[in-house]
PDB file of N, CA and C in Angstrom:
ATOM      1  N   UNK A   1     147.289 150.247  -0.313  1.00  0.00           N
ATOM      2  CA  UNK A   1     147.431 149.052  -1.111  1.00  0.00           C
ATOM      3  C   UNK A   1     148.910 148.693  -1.320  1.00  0.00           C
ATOM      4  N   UNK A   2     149.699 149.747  -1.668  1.00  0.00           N
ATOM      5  CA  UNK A   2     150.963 149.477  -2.086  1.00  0.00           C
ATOM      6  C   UNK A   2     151.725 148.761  -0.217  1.00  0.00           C
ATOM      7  N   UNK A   3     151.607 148.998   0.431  1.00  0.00           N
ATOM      8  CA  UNK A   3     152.403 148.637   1.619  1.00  0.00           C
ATOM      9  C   UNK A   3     151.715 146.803   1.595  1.00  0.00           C
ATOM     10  N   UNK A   4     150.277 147.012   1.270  1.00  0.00           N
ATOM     11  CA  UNK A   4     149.579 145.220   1.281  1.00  0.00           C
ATOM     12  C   UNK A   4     151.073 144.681   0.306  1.00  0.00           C
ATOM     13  N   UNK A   5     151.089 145.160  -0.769  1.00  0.00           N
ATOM     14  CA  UNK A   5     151.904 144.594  -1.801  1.00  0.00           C
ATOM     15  C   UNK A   5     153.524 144.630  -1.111  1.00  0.00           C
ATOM     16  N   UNK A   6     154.264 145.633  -0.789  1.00  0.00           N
ATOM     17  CA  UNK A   6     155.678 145.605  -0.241  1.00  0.00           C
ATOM     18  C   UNK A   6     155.339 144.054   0.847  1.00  0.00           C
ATOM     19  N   UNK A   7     154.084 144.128   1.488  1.00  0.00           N
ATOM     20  CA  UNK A   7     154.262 142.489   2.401  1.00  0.00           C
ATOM     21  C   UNK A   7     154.602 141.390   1.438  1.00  0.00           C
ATOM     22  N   UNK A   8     153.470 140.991   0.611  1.00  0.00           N
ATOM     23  CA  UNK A   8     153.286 139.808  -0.185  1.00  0.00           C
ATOM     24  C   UNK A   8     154.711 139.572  -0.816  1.00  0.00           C
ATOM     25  N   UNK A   9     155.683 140.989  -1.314  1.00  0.00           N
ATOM     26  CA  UNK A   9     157.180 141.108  -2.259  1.00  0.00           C
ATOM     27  C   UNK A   9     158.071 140.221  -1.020  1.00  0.00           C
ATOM     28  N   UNK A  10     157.832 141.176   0.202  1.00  0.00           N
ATOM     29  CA  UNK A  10     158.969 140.879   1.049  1.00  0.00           C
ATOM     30  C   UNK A  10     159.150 139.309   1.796  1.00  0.00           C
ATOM     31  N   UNK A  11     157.583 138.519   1.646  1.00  0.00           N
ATOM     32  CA  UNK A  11     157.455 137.332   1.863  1.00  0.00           C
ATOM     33  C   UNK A  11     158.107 136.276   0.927  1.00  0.00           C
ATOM     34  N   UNK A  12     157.898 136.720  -0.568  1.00  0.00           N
ATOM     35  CA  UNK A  12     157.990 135.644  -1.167  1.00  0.00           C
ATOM     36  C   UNK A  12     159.590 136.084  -1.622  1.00  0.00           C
ATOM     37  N   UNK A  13     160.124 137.117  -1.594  1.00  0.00           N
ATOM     38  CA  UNK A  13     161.007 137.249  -1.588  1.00  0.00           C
ATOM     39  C   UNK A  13     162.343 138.412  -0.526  1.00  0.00           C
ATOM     40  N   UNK A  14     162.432 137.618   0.542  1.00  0.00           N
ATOM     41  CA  UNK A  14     163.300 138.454   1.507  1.00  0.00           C
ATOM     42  C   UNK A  14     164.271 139.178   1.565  1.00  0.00           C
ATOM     43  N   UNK A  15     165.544 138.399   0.775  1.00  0.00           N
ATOM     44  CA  UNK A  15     166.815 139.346   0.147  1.00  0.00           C
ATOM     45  C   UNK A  15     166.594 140.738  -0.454  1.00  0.00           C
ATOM     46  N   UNK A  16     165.505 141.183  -0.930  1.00  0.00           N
ATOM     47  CA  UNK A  16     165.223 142.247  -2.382  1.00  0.00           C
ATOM     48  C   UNK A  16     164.862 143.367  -1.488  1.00  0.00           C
ATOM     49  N   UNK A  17     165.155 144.636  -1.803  1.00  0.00           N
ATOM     50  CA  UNK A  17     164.607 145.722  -1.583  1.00  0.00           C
ATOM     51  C   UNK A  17     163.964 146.388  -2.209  1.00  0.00           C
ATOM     52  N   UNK A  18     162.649 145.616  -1.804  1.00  0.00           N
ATOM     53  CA  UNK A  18     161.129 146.362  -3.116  1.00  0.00           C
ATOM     54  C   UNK A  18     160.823 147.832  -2.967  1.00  0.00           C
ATOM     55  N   UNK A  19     161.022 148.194  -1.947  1.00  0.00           N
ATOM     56  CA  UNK A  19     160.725 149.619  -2.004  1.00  0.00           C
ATOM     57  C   UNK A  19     162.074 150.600  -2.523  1.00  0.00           C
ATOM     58  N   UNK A  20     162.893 150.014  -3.072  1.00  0.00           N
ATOM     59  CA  UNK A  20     164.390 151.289  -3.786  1.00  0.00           C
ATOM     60  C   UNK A  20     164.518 150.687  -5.392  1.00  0.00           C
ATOM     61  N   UNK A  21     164.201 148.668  -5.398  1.00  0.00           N
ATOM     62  CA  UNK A  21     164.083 148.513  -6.991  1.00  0.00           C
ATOM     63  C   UNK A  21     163.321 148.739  -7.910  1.00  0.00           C
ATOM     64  N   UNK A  22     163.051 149.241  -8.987  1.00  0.00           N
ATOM     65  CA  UNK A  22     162.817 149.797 -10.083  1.00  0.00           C
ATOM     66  C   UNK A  22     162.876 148.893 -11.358  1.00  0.00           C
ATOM     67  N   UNK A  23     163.972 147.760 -11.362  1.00  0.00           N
ATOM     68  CA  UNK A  23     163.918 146.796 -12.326  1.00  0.00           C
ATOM     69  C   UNK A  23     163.819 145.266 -12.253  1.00  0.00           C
ATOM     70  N   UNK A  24     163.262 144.934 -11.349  1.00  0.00           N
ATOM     71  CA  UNK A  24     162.716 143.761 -10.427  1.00  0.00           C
ATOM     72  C   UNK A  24     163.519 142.693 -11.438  1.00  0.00           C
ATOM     73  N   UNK A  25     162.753 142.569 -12.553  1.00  0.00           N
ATOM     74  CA  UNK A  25     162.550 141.963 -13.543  1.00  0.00           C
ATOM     75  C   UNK A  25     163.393 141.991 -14.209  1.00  0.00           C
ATOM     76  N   UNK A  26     163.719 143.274 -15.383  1.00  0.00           N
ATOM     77  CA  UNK A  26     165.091 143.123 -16.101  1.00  0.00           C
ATOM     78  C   UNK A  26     166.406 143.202 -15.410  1.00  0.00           C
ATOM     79  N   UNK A  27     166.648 143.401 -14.232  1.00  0.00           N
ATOM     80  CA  UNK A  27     167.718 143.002 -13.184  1.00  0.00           C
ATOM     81  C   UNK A  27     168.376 142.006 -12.501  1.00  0.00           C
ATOM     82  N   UNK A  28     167.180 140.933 -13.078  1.00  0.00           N
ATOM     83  CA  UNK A  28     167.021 139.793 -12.462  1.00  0.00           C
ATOM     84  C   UNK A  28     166.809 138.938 -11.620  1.00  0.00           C
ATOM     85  N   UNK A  29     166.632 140.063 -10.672  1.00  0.00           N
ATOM     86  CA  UNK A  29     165.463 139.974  -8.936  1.00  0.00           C
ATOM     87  C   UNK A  29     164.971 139.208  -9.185  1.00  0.00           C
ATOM     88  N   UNK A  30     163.908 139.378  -9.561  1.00  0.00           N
ATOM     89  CA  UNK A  30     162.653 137.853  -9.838  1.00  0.00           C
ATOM     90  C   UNK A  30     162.951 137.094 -10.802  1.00  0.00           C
ATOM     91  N   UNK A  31     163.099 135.602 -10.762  1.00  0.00           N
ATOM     92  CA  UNK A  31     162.390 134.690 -11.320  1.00  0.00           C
ATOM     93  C   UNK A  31     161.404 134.782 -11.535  1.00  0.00           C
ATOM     94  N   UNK A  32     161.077 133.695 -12.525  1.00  0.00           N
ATOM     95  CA  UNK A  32     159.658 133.164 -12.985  1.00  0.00           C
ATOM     96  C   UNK A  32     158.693 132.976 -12.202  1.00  0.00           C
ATOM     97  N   UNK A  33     159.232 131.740 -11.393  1.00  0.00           N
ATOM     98  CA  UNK A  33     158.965 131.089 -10.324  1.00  0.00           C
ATOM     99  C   UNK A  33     157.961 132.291  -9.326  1.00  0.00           C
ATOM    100  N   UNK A  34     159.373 133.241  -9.012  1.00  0.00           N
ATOM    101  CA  UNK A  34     159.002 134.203  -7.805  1.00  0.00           C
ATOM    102  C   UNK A  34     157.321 134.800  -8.661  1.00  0.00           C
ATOM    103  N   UNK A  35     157.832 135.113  -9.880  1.00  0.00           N
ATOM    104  CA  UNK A  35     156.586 136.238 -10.675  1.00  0.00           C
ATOM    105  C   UNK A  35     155.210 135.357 -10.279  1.00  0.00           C
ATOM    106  N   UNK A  36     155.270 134.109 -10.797  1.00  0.00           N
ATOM    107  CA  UNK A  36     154.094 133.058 -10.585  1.00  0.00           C
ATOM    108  C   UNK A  36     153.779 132.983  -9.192  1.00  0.00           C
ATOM    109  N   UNK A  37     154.123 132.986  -7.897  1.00  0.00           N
ATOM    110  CA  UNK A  37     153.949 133.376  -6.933  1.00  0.00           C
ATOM    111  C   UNK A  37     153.484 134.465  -6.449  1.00  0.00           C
ATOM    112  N   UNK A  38     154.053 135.238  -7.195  1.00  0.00           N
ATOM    113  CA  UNK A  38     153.244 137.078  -6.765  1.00  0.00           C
ATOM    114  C   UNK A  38     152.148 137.120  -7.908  1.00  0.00           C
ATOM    115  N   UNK A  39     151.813 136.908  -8.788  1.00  0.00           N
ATOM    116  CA  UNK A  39     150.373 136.799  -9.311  1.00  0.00           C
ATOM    117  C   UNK A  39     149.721 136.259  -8.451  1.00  0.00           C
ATOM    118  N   UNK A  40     149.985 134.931  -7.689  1.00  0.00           N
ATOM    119  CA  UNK A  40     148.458 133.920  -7.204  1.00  0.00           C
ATOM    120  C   UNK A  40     148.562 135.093  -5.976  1.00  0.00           C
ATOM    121  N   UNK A  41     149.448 135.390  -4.864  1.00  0.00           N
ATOM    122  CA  UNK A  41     149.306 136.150  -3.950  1.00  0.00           C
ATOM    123  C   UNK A  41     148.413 137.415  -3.927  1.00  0.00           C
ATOM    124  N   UNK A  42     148.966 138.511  -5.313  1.00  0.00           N
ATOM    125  CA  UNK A  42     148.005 139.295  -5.715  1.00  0.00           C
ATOM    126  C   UNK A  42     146.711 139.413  -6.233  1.00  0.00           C
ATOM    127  N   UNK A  43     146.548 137.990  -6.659  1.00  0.00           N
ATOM    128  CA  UNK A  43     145.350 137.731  -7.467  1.00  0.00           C
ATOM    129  C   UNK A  43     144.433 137.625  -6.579  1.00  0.00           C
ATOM    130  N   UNK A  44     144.958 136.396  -5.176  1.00  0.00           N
ATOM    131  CA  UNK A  44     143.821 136.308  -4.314  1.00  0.00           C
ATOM    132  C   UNK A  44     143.498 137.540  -3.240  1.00  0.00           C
ATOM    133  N   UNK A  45     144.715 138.131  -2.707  1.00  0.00           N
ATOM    134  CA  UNK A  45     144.603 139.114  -2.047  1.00  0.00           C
ATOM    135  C   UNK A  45     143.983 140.215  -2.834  1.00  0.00           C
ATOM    136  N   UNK A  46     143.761 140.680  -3.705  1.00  0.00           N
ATOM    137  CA  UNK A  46     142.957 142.002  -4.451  1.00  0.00           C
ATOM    138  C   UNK A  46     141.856 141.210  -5.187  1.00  0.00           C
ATOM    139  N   UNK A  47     141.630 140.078  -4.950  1.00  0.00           N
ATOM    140  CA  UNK A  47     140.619 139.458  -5.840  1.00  0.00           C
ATOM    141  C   UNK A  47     140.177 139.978  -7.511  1.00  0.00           C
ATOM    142  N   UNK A  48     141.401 139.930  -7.561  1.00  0.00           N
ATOM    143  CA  UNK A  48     141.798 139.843  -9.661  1.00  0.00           C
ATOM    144  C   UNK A  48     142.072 139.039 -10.533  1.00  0.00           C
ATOM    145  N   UNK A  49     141.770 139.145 -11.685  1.00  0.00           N
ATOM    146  CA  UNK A  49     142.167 137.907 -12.103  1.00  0.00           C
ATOM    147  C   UNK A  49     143.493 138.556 -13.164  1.00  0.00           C
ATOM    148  N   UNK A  50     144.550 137.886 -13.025  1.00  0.00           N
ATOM    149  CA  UNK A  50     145.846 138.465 -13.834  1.00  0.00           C
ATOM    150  C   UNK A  50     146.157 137.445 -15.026  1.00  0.00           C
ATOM    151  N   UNK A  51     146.100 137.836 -16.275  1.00  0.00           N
ATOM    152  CA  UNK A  51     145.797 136.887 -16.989  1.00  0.00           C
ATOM    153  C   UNK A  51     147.516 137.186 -17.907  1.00  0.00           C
ATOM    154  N   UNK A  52     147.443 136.226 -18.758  1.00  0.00           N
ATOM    155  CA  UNK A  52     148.706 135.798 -19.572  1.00  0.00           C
ATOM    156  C   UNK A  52     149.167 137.012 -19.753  1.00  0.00           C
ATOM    157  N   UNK A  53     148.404 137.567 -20.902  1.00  0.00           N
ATOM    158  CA  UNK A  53     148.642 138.885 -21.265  1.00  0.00           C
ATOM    159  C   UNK A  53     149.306 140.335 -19.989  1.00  0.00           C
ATOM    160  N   UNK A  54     148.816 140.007 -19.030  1.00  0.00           N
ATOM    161  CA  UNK A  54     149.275 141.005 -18.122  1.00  0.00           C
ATOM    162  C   UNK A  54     150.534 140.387 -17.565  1.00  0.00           C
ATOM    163  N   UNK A  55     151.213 139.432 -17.760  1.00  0.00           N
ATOM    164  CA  UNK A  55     152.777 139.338 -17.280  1.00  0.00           C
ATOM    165  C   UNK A  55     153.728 139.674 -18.055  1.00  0.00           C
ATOM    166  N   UNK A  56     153.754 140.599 -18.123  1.00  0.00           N
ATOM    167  CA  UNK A  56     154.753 141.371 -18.726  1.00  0.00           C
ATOM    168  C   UNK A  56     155.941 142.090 -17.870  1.00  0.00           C
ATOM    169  N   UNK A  57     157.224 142.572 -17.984  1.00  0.00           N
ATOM    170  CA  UNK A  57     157.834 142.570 -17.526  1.00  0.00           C
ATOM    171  C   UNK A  57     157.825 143.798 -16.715  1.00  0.00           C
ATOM    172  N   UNK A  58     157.004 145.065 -17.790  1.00  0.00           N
ATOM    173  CA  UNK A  58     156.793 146.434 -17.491  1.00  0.00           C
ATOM    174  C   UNK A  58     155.626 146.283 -15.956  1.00  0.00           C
ATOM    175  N   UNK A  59     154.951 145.142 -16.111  1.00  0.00           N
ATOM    176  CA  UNK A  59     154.023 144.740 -14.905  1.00  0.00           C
ATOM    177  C   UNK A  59     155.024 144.708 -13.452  1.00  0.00           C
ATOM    178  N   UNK A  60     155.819 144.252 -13.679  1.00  0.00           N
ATOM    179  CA  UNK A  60     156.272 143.662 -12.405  1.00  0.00           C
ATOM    180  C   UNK A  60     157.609 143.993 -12.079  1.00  0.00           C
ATOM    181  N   UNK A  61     157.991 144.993 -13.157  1.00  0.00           N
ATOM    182  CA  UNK A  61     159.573 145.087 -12.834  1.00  0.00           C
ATOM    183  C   UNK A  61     159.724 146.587 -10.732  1.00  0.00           C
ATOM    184  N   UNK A  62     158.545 147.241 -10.713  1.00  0.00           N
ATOM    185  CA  UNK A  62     158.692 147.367  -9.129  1.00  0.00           C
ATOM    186  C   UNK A  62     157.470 147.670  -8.713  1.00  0.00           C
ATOM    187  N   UNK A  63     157.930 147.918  -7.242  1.00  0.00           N
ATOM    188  CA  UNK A  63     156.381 147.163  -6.762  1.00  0.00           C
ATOM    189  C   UNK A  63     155.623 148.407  -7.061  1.00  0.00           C
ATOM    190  N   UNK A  64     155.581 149.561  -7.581  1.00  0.00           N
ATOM    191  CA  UNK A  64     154.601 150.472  -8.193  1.00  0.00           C
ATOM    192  C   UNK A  64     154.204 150.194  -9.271  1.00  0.00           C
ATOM    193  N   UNK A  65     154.827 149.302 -10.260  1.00  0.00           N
ATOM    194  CA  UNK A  65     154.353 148.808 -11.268  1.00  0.00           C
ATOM    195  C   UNK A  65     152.895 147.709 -10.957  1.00  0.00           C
ATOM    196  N   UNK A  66     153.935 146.924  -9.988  1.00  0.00           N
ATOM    197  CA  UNK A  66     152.598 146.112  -9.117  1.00  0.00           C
ATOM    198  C   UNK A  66     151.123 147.113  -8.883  1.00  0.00           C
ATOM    199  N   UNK A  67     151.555 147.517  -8.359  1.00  0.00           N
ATOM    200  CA  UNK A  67     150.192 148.553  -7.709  1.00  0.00           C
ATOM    201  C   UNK A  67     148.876 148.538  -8.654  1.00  0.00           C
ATOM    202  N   UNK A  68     149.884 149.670  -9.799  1.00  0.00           N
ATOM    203  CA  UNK A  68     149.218 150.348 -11.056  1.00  0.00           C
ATOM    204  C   UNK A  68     148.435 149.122 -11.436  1.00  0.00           C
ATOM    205  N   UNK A  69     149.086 147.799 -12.127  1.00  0.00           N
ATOM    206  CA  UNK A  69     148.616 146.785 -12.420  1.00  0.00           C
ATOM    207  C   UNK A  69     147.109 146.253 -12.022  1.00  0.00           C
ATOM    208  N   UNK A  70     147.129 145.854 -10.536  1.00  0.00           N
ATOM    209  CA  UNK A  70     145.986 145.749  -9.593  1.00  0.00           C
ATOM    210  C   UNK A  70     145.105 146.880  -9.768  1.00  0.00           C
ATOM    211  N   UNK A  71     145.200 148.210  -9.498  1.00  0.00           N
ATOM    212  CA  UNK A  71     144.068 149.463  -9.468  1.00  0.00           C
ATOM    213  C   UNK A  71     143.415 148.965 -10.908  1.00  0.00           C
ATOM    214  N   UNK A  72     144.451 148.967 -12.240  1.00  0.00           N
ATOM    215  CA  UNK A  72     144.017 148.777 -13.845  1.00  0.00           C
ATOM    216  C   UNK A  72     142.883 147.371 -13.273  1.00  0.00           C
ATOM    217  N   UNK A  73     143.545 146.485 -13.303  1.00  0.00           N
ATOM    218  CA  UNK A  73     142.141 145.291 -13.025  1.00  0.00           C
ATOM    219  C   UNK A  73     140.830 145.261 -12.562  1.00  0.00           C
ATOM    220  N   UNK A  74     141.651 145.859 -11.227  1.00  0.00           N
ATOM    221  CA  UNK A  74     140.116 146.194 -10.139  1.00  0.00           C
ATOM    222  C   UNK A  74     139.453 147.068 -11.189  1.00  0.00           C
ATOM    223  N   UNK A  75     139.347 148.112 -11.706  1.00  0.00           N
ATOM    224  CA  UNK A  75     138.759 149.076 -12.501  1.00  0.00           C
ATOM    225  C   UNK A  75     137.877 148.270 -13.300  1.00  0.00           C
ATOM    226  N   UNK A  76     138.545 147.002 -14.305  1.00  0.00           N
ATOM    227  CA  UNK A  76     137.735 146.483 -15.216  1.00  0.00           C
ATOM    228  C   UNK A  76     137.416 145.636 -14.765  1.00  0.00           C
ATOM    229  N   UNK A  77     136.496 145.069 -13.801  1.00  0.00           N
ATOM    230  CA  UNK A  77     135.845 144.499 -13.375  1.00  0.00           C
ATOM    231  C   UNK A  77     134.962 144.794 -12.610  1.00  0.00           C
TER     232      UNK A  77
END
């Protein structure tokens, strides 16, 4: 799953090295923009639904955070 996810990171964002960052987010890697993009990507690709509450920064700051996120969803549903 995690390598599905390093694709979807490295698409929407090319410059970044998702597999060594750790603070995506409080580093300032991602935008908003970018984050809102990697929800719909993840959402449709793992067929989840990622709701308000789950954008948080601890969500998305690297792409293992990503991961964890998705497995937590898939689970409750």
């Amino acid at each position: 799953m995690i390598e599905k996810i390093y694709e979807i990171l490295e698409e929407c964002c090319p410059d970044v090295d998702f597999r060594t960052e750790k603070n995506l987010v409080d580093d300032g890697l991602l935008e908003s923009l970018d984050i809102v993009m990697i929800v719909n990507e993840l959402a449709e690709e793992f067929d989840v639904r990622i709701g308000v509450e789950d954008i948080l920064p601890e969500n998305f700051n690297s792409a293992e955070a990503m991961t964890a996120l998705v497995v937590r969803l898939q689970g409750e549903e």
